[in-house]
Protein backbone atom coordinates (compact mmCIF):
# COMPACT_ATOMS: atom_id res chain seq x y z
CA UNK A 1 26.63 130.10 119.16
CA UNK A 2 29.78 129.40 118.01
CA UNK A 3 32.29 132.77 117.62
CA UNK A 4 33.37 134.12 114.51
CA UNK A 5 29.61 133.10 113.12
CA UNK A 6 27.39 135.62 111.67
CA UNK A 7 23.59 135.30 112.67
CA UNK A 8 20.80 136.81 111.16
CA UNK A 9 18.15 138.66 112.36
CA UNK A 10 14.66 138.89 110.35
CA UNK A 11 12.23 140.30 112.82
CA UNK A 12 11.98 143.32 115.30
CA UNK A 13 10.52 140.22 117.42
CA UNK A 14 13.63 137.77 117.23
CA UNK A 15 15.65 141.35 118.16
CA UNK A 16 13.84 141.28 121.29
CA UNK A 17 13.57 137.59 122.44
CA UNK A 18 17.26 137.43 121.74
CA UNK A 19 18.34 140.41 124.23
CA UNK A 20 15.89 139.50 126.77
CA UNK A 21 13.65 142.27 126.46
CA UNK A 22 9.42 141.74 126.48
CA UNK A 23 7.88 141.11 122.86
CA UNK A 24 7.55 144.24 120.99
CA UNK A 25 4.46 146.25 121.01
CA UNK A 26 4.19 147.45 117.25
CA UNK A 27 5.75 144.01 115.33
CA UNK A 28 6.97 146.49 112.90
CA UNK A 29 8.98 149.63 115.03
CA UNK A 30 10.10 149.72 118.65
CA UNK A 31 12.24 152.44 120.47
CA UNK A 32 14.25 150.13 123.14
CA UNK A 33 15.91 151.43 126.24
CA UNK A 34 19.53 150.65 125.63
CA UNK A 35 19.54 149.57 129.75
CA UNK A 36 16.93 146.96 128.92
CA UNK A 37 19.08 145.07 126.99
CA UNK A 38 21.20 141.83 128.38
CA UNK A 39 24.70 141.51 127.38
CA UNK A 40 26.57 138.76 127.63
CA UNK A 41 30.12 137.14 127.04
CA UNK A 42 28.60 133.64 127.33
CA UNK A 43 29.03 133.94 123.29
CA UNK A 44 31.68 136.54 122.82
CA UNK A 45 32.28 137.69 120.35
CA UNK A 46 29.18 137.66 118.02
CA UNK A 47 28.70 138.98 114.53
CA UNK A 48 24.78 140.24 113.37
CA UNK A 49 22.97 141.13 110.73
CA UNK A 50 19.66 142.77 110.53
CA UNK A 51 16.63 142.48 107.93
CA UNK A 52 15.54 146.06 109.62
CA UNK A 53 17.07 149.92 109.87
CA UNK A 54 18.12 150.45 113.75
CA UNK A 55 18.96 154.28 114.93
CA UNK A 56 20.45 154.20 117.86
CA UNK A 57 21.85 156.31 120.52
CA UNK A 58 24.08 155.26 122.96
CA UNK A 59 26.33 156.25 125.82
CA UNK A 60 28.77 155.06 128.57
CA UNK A 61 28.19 151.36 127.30
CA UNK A 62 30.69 148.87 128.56
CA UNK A 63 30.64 147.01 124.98
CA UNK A 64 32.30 147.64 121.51
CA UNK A 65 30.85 147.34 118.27
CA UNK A 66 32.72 146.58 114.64
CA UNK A 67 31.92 147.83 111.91
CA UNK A 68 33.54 146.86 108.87
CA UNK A 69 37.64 146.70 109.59
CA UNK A 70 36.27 149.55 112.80
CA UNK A 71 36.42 149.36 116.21
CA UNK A 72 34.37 151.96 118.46
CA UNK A 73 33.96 152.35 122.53
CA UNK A 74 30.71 154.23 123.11
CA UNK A 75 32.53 156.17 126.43
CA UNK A 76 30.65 159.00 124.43
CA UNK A 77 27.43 159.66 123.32
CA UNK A 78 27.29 158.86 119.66
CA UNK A 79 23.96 158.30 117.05
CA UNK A 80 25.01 155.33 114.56
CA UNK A 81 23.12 153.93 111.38
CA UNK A 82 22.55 150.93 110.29
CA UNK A 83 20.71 149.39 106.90
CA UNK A 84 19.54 146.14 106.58
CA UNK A 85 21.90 143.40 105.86
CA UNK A 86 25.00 145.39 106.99
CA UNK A 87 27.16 143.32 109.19
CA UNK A 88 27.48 144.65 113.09
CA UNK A 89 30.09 142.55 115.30
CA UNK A 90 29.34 142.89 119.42
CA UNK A 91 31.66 142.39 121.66
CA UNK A 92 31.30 142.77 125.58
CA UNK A 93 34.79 143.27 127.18
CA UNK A 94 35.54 140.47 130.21
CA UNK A 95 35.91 142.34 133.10
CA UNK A 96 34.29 141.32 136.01
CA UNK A 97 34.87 144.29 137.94
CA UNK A 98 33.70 146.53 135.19
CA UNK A 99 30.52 149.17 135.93
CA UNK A 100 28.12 149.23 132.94
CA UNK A 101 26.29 152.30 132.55
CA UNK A 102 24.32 151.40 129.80
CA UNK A 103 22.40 154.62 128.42
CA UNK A 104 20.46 155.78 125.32
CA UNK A 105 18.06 153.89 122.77
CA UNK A 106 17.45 152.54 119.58
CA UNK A 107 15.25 152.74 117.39
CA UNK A 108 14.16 149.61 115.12
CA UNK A 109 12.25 150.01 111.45
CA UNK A 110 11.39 146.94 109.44
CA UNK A 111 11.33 148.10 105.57
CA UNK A 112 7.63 146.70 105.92
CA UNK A 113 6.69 149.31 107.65
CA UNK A 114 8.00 151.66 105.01
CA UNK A 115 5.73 149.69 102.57
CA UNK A 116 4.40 151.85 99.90
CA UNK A 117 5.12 155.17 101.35
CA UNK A 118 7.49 157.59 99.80
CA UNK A 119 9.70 157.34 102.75
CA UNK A 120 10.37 153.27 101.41
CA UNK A 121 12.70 155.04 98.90
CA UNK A 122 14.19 158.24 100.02
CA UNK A 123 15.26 156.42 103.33
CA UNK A 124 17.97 154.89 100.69
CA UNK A 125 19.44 158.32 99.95
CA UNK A 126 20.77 158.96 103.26
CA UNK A 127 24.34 158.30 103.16
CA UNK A 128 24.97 157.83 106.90
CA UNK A 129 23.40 154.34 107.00
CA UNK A 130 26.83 153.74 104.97
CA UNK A 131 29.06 155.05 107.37
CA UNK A 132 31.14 153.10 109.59
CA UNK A 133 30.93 153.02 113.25
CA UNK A 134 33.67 155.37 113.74
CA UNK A 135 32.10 157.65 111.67
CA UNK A 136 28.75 158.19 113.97
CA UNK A 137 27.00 161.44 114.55
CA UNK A 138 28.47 163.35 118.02
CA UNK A 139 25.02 165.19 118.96
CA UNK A 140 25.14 168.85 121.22
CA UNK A 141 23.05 168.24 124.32
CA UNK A 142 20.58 170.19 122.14
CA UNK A 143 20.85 168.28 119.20
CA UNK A 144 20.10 164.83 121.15
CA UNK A 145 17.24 166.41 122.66
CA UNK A 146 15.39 167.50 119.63
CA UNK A 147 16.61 163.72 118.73
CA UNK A 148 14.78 162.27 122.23
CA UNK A 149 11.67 164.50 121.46
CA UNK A 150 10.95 162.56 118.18
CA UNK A 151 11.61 159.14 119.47
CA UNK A 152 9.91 159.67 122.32
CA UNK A 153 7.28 161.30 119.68
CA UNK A 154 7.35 157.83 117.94
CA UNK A 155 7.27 155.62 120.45
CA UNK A 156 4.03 157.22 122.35
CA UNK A 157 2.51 156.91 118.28
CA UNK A 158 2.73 153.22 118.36
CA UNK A 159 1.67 152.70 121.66
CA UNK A 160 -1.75 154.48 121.53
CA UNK A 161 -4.69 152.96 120.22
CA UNK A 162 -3.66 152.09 116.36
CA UNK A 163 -6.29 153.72 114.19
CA UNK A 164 -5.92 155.10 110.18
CA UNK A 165 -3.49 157.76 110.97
CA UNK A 166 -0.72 155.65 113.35
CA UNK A 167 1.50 155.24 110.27
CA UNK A 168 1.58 158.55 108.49
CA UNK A 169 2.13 160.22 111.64
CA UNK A 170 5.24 157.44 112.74
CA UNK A 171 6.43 157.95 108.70
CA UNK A 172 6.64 162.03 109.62
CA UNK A 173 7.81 161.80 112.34
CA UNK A 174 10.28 159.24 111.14
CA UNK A 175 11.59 161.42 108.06
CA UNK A 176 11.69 164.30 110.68
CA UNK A 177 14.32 162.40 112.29
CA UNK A 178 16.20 161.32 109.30
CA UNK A 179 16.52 165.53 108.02
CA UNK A 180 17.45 166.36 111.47
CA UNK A 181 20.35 163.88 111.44
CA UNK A 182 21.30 164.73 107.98
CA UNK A 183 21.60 168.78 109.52
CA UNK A 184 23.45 167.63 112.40
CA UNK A 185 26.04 165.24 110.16
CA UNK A 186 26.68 168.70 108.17
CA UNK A 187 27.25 170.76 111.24
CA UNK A 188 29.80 167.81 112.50
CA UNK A 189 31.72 168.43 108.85
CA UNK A 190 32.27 171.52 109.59
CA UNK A 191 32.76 171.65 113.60
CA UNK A 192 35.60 168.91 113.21
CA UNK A 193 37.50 171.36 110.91
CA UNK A 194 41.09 169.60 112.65
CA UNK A 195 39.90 166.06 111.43
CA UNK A 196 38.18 166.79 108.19
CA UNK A 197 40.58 169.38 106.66
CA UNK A 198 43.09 166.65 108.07
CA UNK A 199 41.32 164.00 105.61
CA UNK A 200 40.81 166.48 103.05
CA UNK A 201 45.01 166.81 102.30
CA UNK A 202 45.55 163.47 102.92
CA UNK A 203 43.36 163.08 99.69
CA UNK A 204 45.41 165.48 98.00
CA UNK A 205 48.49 163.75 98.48
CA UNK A 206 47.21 160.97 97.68
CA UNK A 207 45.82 161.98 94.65
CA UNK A 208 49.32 163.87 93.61
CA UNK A 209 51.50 160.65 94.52
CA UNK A 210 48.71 158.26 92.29
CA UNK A 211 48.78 160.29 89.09
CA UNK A 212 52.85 160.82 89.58
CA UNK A 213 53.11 157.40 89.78
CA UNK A 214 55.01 155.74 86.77
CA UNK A 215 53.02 152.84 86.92
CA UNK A 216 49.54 154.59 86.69
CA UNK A 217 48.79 153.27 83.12
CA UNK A 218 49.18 149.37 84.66
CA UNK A 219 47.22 150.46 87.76
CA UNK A 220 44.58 152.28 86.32
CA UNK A 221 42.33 154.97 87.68
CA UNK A 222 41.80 155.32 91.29
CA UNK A 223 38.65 154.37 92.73
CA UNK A 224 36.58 155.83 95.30
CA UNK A 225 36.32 152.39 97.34
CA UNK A 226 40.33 152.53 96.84
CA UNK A 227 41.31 156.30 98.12
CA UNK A 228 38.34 155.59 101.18
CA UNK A 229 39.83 152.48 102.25
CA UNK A 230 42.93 154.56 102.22
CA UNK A 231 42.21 157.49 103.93
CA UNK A 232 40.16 154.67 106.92
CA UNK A 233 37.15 156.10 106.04
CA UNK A 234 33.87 154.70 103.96
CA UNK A 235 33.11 155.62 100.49
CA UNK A 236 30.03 157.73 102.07
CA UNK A 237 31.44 159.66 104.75
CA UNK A 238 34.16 160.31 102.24
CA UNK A 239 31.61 161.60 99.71
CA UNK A 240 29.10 163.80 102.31
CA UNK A 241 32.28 165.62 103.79
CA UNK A 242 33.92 166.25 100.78
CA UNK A 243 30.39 167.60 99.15
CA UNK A 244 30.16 169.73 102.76
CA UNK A 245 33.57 171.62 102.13
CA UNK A 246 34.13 171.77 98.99
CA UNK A 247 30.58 170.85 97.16
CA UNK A 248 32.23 168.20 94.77
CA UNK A 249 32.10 164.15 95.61
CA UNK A 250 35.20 161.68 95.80
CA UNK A 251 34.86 160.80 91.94
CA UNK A 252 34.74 164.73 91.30
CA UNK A 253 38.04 165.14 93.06
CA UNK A 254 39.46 162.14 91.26
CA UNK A 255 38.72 163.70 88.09
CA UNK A 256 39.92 167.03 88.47
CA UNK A 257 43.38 166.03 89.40
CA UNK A 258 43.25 163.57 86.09
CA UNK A 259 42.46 166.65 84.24
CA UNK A 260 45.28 168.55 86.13
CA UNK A 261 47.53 166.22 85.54
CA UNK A 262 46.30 165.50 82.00
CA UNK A 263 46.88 169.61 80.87
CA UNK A 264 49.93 169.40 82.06
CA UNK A 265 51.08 166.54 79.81
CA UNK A 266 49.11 168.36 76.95
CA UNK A 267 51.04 171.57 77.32
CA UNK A 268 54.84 170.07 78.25
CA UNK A 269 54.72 167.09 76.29
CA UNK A 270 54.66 165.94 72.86
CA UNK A 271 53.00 162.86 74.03
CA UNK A 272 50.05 161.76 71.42
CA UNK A 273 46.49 161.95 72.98
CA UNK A 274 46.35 158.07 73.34
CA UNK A 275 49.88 157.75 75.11
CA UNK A 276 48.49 160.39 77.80
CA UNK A 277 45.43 158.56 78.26
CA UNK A 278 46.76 155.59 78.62
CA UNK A 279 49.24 156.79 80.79
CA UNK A 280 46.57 158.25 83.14
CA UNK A 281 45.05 154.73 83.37
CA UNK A 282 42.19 154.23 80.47
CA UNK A 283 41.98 151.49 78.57
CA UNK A 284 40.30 153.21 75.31
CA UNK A 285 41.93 157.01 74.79
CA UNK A 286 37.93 157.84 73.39
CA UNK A 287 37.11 157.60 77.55
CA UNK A 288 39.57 159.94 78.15
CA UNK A 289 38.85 162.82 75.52
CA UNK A 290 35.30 162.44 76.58
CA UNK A 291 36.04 163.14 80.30
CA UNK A 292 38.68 166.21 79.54
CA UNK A 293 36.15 167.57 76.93
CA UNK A 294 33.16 167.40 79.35
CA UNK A 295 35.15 168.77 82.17
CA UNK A 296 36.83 171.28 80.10
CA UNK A 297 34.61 172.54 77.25
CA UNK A 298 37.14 171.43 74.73
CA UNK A 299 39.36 168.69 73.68
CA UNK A 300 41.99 167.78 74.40
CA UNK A 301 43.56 168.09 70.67
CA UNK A 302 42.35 171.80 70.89
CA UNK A 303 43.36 172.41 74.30
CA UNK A 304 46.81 171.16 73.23
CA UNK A 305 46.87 173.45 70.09
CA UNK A 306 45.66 176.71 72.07
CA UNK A 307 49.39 176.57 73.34
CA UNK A 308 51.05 176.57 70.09
């Protein structure tokens, strides 16, 4: 393989063959032992991508995986996401003299599986699959036992006797484990007040220094993708902490502090309605007195004259 190449993976079968371990027992799902699995720097580094969902916990392994622009050591215990087709780079350190103490599992989930069950769908809303890998889920030894208990749950499913229930029973247990990890993301919000009140004025100031800028009306609005790749974070982490302290999104934050900044031209300025919205970045000014109006309850010609 040569390095810098991304390969693709389309089976839960061609997972296993290509990390050594036994062919799968369910073609479909498999929990893996993270120590089962052969490493090696023979092809160093290697890019993936999957045509399956993999869960995974790990801990104490002596590789890194990229994500995105995002490096992360797994010295810790730490549950990570991934959807299909999102691109995973492995990379096991040289170091002959290094101890690997490879612990934890994953868990693998072709969308086939999913196949005409409401779980095919809502598995899409879950905004951690988006996340990057310095963005994974730091479980309580509590937490990643409830986690085990599932897997282990799911695994025990697919390896009795397959009869009429197997899949309903895998599918609960399955969303189970989704709503627990959703709960457990929330707590983390919350429990890493240092680093997410940290992100949560960086926005701020970002958002001031953007709509102070002189040369917003060239620039244009801000983005979400723009103020995440920003702040090192993606779009969906972004969005699920922001909704956890504060209950509004990224694009809800953007437009309040376009509407701050907007009144504030209304009320100092003699600036027509078009000049202010195109010097808070819209192309047409009928955008922008949509927006204020929907966010205010009034327009902005009103709003202006309520000062007069």
């Amino acid at each position: 393989m040569a390095e810098g190449k991304t390969y693709r993976i389309k089976t839960i079968t061609e997972f296993h063959r290509l990390r050594g371990l036994p062919q799968p027992e369910h073609p479909l799902i498999s929990v893996i032992d993270y120590a089962a699995i052969k490493h090696s720097t023979d092809n160093n580094p290697i890019n993936w991508f999957f045509d399956f969902y993999s869960i995974s916990v790990k801990r104490g392994a002596n590789t890194r995986l990229k994500y995105g622009q995002q490096l992360c050591d797994f010295d810790e215990g730490v549950m990570f996401f991934m959807a299909p087709s999102q691109v995973l780079r492995v990379e096991v350190p040289h170091d002959d003299n290094a101890t690997t103490r490879n612990e934890g599992w994953i868990l693998l989930v072709h969308p086939d599986f999913l196949w005409n069950t409401p779980l095919a769908k809502k598995i899409k809303k879950y905004e951690y699959f988006d996340y990057a890998v310095h963005e994974g889920l730091f479980l309580s030894d509590k937490e990643e036992a409830t986690i085990k208990t599932i897997v282990q749950n799911i695994r025990q499913e697919y390896q009795a006797n397959i009869d009429k229930f197997s899949q309903e029973l895998i599918i609960a247990q399955l969303e189970l484990l989704l709503t627990y990890s959703e709960r457990f993301y929330q707590r983390q919000f919350l429990t890493r007040k240092v680093a997410s009140h940290t992100i949560l004025t960086r926005l701020e100031e970002m958002l001031d220094a953007y709509f102070n800028d002189a040369a917003l009306a060239s620039k244009g609005l801000p983005s979400v993708q723009l103020i995440a790749a920003e702040l090192n974070v993606s779009p969906g982490y972004l969005s699920g902490l922001l909704k956890t302290l504060t209950g509004q999104s990224t694009q809800q934050h953007i437009h309040d502090k376009l509407i701050e900044k907007a009144k504030e031209k209304l009320s100092t300025t003699d600036l027509s309605v078009s000049e202010i919205a195109y010097e808070l970045g819209f192309e047409h000014p009928q955008s922008f007195s949509k927006l204020f109006k929907a966010k205010t309850n009034t327009s902005p010609l009103d709003f202006r004259q309520s000062f007069n």
